[in-house]
N, C-alpha and C. Protein backbone atom coordinates (compact mmCIF):
# COMPACT_ATOMS: atom_id res chain seq x y z
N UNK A 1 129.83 -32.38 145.59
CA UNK A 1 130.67 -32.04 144.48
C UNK A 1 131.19 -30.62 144.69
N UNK A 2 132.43 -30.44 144.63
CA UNK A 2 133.04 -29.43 144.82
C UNK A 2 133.06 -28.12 143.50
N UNK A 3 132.81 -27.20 143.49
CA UNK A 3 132.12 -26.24 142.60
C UNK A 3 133.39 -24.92 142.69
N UNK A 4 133.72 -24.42 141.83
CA UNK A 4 134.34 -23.06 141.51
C UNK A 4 134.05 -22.12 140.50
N UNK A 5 133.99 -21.09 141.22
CA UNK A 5 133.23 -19.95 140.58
C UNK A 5 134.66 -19.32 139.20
N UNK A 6 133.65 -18.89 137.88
CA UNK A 6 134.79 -18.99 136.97
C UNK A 6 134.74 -17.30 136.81
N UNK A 7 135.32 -16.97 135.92
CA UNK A 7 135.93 -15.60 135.50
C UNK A 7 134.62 -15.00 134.89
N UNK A 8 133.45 -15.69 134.43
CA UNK A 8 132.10 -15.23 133.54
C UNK A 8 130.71 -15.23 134.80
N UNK A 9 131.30 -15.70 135.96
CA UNK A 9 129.95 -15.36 137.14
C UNK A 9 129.46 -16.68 137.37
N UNK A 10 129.72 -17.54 136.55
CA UNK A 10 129.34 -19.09 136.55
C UNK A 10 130.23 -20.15 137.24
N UNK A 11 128.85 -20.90 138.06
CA UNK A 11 129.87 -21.91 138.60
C UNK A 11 129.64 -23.60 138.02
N UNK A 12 130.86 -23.95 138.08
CA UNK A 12 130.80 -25.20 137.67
C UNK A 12 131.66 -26.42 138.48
N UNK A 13 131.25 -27.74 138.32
CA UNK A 13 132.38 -28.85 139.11
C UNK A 13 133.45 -28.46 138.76
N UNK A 14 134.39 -28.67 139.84
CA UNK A 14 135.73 -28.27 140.02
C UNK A 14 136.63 -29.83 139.19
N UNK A 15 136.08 -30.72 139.41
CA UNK A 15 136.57 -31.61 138.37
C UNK A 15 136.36 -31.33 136.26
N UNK A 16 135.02 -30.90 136.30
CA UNK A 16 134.53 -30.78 134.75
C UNK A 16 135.40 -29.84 134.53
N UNK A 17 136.15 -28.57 135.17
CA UNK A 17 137.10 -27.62 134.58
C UNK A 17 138.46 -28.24 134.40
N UNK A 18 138.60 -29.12 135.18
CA UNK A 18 140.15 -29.25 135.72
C UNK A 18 139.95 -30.35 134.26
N UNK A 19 138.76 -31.67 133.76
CA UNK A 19 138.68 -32.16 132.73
C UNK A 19 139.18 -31.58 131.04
N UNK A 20 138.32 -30.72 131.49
CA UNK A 20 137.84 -29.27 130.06
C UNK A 20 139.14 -28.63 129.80
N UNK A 21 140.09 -28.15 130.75
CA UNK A 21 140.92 -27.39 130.76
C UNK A 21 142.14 -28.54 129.82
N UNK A 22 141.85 -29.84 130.40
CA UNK A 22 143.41 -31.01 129.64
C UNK A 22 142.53 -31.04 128.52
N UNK A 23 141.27 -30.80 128.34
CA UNK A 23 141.31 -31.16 126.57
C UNK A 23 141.74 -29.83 125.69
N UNK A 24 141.49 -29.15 126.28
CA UNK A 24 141.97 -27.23 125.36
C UNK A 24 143.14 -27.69 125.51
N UNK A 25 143.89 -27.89 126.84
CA UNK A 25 145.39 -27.88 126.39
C UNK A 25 146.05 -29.23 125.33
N UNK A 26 145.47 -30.23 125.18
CA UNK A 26 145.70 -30.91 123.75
C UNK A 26 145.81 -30.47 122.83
N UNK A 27 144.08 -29.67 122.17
CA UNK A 27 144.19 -28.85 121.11
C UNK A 27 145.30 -27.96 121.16
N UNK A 28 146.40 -27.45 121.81
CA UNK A 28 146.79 -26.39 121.90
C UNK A 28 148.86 -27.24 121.77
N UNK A 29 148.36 -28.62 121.40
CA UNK A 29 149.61 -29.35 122.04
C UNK A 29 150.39 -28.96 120.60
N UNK A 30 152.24 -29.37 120.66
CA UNK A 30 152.61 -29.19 119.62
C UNK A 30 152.13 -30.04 118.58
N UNK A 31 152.04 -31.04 118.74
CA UNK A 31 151.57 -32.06 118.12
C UNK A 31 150.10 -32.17 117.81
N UNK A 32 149.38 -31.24 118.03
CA UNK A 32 148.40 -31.28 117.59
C UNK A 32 147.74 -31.22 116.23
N UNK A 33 146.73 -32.24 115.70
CA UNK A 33 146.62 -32.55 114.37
C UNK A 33 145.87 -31.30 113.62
N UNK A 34 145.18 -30.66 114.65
CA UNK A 34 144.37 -29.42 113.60
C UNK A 34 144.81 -28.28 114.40
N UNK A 35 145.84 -27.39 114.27
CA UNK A 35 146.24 -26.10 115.04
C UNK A 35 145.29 -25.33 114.98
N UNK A 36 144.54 -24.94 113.98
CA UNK A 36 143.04 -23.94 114.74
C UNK A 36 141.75 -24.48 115.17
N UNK A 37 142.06 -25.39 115.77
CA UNK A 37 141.01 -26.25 116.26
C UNK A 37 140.73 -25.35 117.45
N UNK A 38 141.55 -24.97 118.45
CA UNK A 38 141.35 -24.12 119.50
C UNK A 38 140.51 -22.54 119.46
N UNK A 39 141.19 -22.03 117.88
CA UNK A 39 140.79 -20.99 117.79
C UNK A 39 138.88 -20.99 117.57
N UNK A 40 138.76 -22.35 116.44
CA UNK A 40 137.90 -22.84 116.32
C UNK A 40 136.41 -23.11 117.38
N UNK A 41 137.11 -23.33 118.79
CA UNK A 41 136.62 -23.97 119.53
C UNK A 41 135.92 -22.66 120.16
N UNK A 42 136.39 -21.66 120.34
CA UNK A 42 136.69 -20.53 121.15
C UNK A 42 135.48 -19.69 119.92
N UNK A 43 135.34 -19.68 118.29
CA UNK A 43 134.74 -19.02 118.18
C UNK A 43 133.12 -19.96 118.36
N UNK A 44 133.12 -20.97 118.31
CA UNK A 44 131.78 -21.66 118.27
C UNK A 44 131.62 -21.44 119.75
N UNK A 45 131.92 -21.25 120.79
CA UNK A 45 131.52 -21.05 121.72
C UNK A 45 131.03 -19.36 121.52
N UNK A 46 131.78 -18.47 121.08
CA UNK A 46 131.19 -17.23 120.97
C UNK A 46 129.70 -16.97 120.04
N UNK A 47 129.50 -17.80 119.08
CA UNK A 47 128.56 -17.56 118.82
C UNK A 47 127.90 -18.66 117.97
N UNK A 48 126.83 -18.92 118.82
CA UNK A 48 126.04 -19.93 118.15
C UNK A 48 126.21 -20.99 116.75
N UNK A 49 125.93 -19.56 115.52
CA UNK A 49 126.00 -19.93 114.23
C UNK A 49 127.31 -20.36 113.71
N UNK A 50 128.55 -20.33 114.17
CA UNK A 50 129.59 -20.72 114.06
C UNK A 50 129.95 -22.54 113.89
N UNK A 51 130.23 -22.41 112.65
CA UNK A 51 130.13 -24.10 112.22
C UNK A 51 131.72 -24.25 112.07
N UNK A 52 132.39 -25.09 113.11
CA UNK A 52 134.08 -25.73 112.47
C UNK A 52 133.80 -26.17 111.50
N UNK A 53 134.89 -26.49 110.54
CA UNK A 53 135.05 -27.30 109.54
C UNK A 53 134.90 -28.88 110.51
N UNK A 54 134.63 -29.71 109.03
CA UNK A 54 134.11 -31.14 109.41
C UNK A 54 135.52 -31.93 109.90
N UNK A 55 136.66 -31.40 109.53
CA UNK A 55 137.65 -32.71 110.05
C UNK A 55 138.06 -32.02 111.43
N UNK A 56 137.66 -30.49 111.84
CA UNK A 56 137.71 -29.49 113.01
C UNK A 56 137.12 -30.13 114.39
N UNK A 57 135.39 -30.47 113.67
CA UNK A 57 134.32 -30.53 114.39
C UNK A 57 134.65 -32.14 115.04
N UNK A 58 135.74 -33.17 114.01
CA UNK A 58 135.25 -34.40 114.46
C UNK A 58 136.38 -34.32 115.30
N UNK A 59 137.39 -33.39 115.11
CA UNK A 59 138.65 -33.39 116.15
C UNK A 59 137.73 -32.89 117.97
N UNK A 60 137.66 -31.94 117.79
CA UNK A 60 136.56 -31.36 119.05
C UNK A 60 135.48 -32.51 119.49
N UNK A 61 134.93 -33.24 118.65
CA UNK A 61 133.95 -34.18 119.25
C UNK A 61 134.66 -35.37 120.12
N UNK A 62 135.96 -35.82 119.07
CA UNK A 62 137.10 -37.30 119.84
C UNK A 62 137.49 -36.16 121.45
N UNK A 63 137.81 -35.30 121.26
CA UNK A 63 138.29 -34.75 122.90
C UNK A 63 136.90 -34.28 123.35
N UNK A 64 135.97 -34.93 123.33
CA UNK A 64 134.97 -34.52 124.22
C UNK A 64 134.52 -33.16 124.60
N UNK A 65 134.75 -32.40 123.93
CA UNK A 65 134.45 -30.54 123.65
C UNK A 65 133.05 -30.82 123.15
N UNK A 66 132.96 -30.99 122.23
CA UNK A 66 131.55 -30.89 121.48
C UNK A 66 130.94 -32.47 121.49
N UNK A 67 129.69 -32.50 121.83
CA UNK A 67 128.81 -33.95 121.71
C UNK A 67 128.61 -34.22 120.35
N UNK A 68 128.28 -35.65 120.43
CA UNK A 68 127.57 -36.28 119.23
C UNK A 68 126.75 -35.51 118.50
N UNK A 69 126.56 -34.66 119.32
CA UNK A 69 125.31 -34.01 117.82
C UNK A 69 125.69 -32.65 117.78
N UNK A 70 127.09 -32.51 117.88
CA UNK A 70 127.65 -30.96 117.18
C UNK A 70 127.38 -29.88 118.38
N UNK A 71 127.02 -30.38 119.36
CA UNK A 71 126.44 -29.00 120.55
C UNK A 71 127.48 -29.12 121.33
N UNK A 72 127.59 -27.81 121.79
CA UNK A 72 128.73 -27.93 122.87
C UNK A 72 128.17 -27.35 124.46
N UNK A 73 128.19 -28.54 125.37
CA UNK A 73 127.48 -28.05 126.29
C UNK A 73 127.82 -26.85 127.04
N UNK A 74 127.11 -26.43 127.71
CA UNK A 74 126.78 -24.88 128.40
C UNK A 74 128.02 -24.65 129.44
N UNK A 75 128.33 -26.03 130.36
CA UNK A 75 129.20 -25.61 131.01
C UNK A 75 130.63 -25.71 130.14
N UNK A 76 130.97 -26.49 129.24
CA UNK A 76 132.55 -26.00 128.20
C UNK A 76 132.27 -24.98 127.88
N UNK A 77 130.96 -24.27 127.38
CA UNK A 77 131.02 -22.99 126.55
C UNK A 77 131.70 -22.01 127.99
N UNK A 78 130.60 -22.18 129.56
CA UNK A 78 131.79 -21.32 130.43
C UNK A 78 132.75 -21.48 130.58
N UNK A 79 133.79 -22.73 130.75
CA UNK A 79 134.67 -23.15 130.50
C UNK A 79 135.60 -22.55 129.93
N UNK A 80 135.44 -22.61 128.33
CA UNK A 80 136.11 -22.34 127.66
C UNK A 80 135.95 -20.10 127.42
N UNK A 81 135.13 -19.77 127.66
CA UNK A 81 135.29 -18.58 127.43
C UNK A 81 135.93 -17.44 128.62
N UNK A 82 135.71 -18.75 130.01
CA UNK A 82 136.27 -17.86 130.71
C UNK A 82 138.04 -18.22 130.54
N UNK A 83 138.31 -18.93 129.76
CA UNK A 83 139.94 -19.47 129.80
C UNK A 83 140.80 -18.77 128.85
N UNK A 84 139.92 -17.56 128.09
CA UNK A 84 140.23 -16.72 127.26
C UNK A 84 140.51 -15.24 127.31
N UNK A 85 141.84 -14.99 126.70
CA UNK A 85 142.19 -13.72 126.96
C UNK A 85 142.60 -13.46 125.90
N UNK A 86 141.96 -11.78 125.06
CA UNK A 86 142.05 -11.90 123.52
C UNK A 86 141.36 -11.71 122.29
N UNK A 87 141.88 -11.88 121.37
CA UNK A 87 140.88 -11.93 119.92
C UNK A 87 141.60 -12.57 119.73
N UNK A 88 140.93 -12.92 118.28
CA UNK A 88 141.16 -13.59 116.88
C UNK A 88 143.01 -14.44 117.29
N UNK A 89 143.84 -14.66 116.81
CA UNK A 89 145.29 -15.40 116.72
C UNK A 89 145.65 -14.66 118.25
N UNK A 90 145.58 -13.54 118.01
CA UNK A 90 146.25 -13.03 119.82
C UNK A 90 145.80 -13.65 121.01
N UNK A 91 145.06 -14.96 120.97
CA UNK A 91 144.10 -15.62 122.02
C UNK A 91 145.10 -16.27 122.85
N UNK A 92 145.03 -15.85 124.11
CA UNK A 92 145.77 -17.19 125.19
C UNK A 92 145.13 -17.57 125.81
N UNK A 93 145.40 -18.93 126.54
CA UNK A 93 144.71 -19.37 127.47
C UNK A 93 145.32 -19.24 128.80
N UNK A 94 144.15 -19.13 129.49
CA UNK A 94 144.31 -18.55 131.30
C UNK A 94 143.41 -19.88 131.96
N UNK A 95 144.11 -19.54 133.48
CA UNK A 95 142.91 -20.02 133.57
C UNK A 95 141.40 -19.54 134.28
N UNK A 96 140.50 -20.39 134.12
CA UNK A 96 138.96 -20.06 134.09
C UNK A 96 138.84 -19.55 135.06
N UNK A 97 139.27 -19.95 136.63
CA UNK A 97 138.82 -19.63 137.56
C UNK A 97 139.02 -18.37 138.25
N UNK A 98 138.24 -17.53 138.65
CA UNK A 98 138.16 -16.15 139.41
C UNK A 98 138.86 -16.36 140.45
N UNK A 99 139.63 -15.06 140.63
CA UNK A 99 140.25 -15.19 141.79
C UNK A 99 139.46 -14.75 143.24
């Protein structure tokens, strides 16, 4: 399995990013049904205690971000934090991988 090192020191399958990366860019689509779902996504990865709202959480669970039981595994959390450049609304997405 082919592995790339991300922007946070962590490495992960080079497929699970290239996966991870088309579901952020959904959340992020025009058409997307919950527009701070991303922002959403980005703070529950920053910190633990961070609960989405429930129609948030079930959007993030249908794109495979967060599991059945509300956790979001370790490698989306690198994933997703290294794909971030930003605070709060000023957030863009990059991508994860170190150059």
């Amino acid at each position: 399995m082919e592995m790339v090192k991300l922007k946070n020191g962590t490495e992960e399958a080079k497929v699970g990013v290239a996966t991870t990366q088309m579901a952020i860019n959904r959340l992020l689509a025009d058409d997307a049904p919950y527009p701070m779902a991303f922002w959403e996504l980005v703070r529950a990865c920053q910190d633990d205690n961070h609960t989405p709202a429930q129609q948030i959480l079930t959007e993030l669970t249908k794109s495979g971000l967060v599991g059945l039981d509300g956790e979001i595994h370790t490698s989306v959390k690198n994933i997703v934090l290294s794909s971030v450049e930003g605070e709060g609304l000023d957030m863009t997405l990059v991508s994860p991988v170190a150059e």
